[in-house]
PDB file of N, CA and C in Angstrom:
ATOM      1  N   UNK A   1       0.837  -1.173   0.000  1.00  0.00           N
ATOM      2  CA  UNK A   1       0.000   0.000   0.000  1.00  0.00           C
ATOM      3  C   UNK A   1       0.888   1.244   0.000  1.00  0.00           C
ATOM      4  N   UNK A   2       0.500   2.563  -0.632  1.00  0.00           N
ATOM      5  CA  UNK A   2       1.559   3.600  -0.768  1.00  0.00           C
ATOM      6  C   UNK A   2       0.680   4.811  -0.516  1.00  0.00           C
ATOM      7  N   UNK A   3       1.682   5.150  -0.049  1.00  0.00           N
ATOM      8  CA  UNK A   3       0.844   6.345   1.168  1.00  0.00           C
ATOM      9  C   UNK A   3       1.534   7.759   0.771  1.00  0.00           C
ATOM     10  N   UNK A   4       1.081   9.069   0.696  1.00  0.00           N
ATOM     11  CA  UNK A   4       1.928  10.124   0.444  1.00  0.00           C
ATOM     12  C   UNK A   4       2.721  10.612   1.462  1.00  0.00           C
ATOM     13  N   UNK A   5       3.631  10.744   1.628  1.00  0.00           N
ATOM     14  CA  UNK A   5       4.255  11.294   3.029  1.00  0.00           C
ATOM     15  C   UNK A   5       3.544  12.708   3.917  1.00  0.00           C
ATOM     16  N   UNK A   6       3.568  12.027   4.760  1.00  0.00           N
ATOM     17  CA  UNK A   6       2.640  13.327   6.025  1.00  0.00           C
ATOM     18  C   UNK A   6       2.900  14.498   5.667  1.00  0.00           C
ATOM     19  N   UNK A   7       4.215  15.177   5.691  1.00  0.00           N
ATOM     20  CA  UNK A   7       4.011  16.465   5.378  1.00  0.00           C
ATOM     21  C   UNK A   7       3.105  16.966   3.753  1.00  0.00           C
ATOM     22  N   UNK A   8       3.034  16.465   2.798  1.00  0.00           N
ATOM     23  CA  UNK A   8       2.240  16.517   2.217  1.00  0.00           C
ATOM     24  C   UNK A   8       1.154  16.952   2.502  1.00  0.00           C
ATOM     25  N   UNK A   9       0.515  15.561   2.854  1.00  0.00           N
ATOM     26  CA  UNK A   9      -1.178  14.922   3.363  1.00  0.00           C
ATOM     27  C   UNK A   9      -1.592  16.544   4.317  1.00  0.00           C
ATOM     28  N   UNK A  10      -0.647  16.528   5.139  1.00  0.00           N
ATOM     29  CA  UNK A  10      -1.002  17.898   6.043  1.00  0.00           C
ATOM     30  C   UNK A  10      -0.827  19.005   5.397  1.00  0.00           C
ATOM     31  N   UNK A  11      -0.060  19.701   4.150  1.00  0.00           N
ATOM     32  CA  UNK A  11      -0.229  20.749   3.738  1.00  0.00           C
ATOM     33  C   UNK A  11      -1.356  20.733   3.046  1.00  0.00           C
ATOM     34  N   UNK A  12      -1.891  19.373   2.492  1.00  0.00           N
ATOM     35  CA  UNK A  12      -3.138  19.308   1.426  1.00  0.00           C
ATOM     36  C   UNK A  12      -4.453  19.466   2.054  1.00  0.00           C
ATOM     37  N   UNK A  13      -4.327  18.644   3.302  1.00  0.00           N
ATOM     38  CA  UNK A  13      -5.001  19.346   4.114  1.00  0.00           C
ATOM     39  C   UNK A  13      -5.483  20.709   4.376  1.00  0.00           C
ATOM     40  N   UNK A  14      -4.707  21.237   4.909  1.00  0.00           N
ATOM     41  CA  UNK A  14      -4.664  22.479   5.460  1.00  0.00           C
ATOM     42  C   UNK A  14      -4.803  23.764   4.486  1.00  0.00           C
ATOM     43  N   UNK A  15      -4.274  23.453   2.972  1.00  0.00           N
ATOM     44  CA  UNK A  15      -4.971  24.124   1.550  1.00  0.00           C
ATOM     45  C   UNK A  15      -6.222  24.019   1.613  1.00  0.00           C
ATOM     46  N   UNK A  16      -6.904  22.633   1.601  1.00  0.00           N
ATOM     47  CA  UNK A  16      -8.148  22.961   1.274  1.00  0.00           C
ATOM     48  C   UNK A  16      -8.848  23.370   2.312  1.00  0.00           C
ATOM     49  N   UNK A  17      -8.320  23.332   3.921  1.00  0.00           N
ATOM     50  CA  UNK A  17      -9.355  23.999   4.873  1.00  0.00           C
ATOM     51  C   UNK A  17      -9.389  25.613   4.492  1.00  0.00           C
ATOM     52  N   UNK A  18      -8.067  26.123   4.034  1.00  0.00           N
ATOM     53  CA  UNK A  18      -8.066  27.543   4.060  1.00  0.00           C
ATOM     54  C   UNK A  18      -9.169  27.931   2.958  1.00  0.00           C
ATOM     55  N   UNK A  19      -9.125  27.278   1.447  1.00  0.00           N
ATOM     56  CA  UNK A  19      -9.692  27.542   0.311  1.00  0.00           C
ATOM     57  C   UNK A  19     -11.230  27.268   0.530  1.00  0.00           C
ATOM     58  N   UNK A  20     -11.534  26.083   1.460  1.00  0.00           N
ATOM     59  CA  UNK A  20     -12.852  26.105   2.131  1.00  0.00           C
ATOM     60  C   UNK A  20     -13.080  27.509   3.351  1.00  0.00           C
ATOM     61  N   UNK A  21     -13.088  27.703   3.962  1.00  0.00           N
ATOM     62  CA  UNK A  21     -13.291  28.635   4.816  1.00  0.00           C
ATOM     63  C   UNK A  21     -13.304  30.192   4.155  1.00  0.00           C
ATOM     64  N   UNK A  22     -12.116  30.423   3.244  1.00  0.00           N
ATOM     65  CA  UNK A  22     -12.016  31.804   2.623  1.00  0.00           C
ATOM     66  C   UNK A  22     -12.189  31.837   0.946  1.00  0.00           C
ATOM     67  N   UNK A  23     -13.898  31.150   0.523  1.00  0.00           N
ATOM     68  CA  UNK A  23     -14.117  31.127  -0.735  1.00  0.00           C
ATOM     69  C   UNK A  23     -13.857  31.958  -1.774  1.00  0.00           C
ATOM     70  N   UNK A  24     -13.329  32.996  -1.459  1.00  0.00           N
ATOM     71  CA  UNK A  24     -12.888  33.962  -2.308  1.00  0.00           C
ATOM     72  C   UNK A  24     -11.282  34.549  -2.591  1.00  0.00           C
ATOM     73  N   UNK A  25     -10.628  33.218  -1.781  1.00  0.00           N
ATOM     74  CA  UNK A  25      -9.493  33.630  -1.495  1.00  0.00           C
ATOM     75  C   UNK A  25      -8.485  33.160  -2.820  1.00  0.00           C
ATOM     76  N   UNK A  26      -7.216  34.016  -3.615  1.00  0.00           N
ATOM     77  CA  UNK A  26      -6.690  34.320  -4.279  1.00  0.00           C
ATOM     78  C   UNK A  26      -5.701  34.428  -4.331  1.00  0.00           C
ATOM     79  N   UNK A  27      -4.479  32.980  -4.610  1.00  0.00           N
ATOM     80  CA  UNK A  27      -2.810  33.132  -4.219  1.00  0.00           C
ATOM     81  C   UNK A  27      -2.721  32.393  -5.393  1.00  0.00           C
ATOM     82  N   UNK A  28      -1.012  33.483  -5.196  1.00  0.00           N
ATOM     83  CA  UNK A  28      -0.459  32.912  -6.267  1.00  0.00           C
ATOM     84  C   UNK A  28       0.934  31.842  -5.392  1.00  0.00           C
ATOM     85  N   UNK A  29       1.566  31.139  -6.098  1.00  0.00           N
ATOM     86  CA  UNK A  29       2.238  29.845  -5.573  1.00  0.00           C
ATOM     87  C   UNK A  29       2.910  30.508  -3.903  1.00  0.00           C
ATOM     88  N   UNK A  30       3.441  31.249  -4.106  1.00  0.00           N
ATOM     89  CA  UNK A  30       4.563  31.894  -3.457  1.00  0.00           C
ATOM     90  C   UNK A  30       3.856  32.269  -1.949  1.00  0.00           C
ATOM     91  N   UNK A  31       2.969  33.137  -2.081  1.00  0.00           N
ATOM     92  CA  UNK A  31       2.008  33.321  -1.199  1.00  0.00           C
ATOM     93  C   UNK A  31       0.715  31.939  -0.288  1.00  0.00           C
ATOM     94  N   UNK A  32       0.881  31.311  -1.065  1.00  0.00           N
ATOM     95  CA  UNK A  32       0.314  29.976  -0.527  1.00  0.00           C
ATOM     96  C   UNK A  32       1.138  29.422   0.110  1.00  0.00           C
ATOM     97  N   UNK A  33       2.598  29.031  -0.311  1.00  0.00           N
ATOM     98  CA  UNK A  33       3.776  28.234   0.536  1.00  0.00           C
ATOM     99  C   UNK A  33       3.767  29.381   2.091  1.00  0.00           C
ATOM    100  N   UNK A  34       4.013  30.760   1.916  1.00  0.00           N
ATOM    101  CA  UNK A  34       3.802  31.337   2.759  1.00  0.00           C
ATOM    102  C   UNK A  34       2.482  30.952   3.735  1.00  0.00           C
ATOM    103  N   UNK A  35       1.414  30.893   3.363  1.00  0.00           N
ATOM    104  CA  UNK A  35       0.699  31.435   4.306  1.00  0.00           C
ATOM    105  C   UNK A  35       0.000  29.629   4.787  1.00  0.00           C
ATOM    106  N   UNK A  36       0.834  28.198   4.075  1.00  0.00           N
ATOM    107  CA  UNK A  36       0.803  27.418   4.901  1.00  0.00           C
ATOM    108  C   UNK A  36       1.799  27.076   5.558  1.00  0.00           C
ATOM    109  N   UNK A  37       2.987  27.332   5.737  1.00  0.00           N
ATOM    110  CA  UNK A  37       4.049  27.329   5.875  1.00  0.00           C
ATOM    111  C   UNK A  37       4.904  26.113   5.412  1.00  0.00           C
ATOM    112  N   UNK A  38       5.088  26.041   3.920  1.00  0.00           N
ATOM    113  CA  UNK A  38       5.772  25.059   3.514  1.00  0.00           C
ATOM    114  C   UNK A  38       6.994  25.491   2.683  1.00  0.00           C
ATOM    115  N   UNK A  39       7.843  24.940   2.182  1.00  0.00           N
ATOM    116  CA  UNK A  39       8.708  24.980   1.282  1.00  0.00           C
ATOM    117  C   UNK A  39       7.694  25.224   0.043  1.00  0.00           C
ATOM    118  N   UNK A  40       8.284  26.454  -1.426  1.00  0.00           N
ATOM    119  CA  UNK A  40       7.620  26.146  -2.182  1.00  0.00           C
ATOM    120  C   UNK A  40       7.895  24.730  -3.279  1.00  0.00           C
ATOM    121  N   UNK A  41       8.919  24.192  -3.112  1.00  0.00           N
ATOM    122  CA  UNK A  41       8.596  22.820  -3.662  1.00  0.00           C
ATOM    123  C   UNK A  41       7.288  21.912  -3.630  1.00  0.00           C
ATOM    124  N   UNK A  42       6.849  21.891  -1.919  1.00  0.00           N
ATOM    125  CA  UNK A  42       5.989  21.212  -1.566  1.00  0.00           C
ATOM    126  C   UNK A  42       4.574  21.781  -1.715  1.00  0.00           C
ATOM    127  N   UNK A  43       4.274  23.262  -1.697  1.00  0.00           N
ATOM    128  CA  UNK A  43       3.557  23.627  -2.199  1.00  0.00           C
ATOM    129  C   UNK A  43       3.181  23.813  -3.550  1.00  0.00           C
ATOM    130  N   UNK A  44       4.149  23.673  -4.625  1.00  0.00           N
ATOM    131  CA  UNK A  44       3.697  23.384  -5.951  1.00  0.00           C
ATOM    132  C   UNK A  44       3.453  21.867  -5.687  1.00  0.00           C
ATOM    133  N   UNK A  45       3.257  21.230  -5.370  1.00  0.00           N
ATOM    134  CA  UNK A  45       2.913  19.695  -5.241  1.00  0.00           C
ATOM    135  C   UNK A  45       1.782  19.729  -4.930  1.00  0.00           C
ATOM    136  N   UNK A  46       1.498  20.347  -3.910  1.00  0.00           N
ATOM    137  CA  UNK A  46       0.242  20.469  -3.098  1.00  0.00           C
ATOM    138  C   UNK A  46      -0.908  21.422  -4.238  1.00  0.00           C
ATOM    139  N   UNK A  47      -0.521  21.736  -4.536  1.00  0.00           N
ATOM    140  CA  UNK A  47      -1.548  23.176  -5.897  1.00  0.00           C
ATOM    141  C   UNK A  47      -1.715  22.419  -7.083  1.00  0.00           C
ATOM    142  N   UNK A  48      -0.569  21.466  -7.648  1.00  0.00           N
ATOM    143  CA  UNK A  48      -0.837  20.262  -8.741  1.00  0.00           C
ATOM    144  C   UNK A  48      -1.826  19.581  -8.555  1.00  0.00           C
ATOM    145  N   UNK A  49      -1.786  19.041  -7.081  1.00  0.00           N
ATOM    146  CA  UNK A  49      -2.933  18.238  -7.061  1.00  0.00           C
ATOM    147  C   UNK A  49      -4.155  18.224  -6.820  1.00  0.00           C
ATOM    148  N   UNK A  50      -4.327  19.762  -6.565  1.00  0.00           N
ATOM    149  CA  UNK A  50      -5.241  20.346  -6.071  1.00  0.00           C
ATOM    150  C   UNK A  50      -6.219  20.577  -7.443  1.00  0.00           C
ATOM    151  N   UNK A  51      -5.128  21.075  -8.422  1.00  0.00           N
ATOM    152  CA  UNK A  51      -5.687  21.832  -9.960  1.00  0.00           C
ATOM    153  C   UNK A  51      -6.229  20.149 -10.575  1.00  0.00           C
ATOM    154  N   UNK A  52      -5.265  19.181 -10.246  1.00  0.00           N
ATOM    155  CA  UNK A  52      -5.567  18.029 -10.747  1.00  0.00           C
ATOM    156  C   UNK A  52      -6.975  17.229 -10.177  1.00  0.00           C
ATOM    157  N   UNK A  53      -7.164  17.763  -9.080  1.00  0.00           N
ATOM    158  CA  UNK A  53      -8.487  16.718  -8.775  1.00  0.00           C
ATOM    159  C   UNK A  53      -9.962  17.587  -9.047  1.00  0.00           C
ATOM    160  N   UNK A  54      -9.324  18.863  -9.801  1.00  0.00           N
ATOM    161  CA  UNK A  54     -10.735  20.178  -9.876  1.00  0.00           C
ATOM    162  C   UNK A  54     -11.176  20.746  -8.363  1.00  0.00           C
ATOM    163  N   UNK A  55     -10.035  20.810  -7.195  1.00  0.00           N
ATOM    164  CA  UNK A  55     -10.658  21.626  -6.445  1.00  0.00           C
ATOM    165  C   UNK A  55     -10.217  23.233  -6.454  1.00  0.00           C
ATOM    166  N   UNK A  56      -9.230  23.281  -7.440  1.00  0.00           N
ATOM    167  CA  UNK A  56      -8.606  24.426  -7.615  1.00  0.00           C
ATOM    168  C   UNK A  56      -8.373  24.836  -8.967  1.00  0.00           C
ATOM    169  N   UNK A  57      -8.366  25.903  -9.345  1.00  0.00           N
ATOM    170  CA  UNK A  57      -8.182  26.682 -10.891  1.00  0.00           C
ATOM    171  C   UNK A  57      -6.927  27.626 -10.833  1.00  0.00           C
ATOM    172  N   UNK A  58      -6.323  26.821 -11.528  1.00  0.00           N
ATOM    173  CA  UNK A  58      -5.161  28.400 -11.962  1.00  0.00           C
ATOM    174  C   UNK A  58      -5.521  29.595 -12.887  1.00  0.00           C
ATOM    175  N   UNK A  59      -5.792  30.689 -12.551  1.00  0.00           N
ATOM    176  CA  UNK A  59      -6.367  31.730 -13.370  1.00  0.00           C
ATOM    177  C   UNK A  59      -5.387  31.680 -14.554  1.00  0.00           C
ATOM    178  N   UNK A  60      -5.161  33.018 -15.094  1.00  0.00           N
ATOM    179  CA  UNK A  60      -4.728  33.373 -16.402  1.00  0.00           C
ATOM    180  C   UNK A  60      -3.458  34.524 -15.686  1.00  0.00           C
ATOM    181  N   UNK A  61      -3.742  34.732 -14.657  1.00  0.00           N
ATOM    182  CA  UNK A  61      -2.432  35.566 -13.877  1.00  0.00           C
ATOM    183  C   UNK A  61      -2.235  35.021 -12.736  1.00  0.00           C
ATOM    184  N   UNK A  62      -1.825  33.322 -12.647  1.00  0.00           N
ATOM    185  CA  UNK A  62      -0.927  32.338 -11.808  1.00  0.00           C
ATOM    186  C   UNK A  62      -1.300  32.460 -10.562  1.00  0.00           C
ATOM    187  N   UNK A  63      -2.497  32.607 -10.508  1.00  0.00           N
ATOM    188  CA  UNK A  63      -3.250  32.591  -8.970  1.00  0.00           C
ATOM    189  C   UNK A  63      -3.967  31.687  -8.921  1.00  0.00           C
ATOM    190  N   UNK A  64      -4.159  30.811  -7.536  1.00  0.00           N
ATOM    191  CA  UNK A  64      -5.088  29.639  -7.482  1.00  0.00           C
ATOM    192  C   UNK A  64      -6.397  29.705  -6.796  1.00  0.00           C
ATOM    193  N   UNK A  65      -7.314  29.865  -7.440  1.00  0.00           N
ATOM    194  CA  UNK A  65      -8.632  30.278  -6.516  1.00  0.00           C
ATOM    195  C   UNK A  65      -9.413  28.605  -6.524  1.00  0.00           C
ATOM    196  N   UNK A  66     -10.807  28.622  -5.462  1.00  0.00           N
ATOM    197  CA  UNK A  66     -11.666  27.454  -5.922  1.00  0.00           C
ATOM    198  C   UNK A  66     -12.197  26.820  -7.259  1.00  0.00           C
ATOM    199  N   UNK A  67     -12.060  26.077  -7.482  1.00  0.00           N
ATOM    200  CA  UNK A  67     -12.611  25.835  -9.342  1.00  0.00           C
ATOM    201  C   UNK A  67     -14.144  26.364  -9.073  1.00  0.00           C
ATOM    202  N   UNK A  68     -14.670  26.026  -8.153  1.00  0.00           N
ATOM    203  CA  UNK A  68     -16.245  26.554  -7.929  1.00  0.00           C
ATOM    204  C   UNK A  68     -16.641  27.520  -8.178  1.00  0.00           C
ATOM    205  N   UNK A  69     -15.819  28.497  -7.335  1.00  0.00           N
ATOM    206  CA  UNK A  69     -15.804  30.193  -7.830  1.00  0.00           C
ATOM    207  C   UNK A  69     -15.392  30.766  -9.162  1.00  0.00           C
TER     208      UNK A  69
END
């Protein structure tokens, strides 16, 4: 069985609680690693998979909002 490593799982986490709670909220990569506190390596990981499962949209000026919104 293959599991993603915790720090991951917990930043992916913790993306989508923020993007749930602040539906209108609007970052671009840099500012997301900031304001979960990750490396941005791990936060472009975390925003890939985010854009990849449709809970997130990359605009047209590299910001990641809800795909909903």
């Amino acid at each position: 069985m293959s599991h993603a490593p915790e720090p991951f799982n917990d930043a992916l986490r913790r993306a989508k609680t923020e993007f749930l709670e602040m539906p209108g909220l609007k970052l671009t990569a840099a500012q997301a690693a900031r304001l979960l506190s990750v490396d941005e390596a791990l936060c472009g990981r975390v925003l890939s998979a985010l854009v990849e499962s449709r809970f997130l949209a990359e605009t047209s000026n590299s910001r990641f909002v809800r795909a909903d919104h």
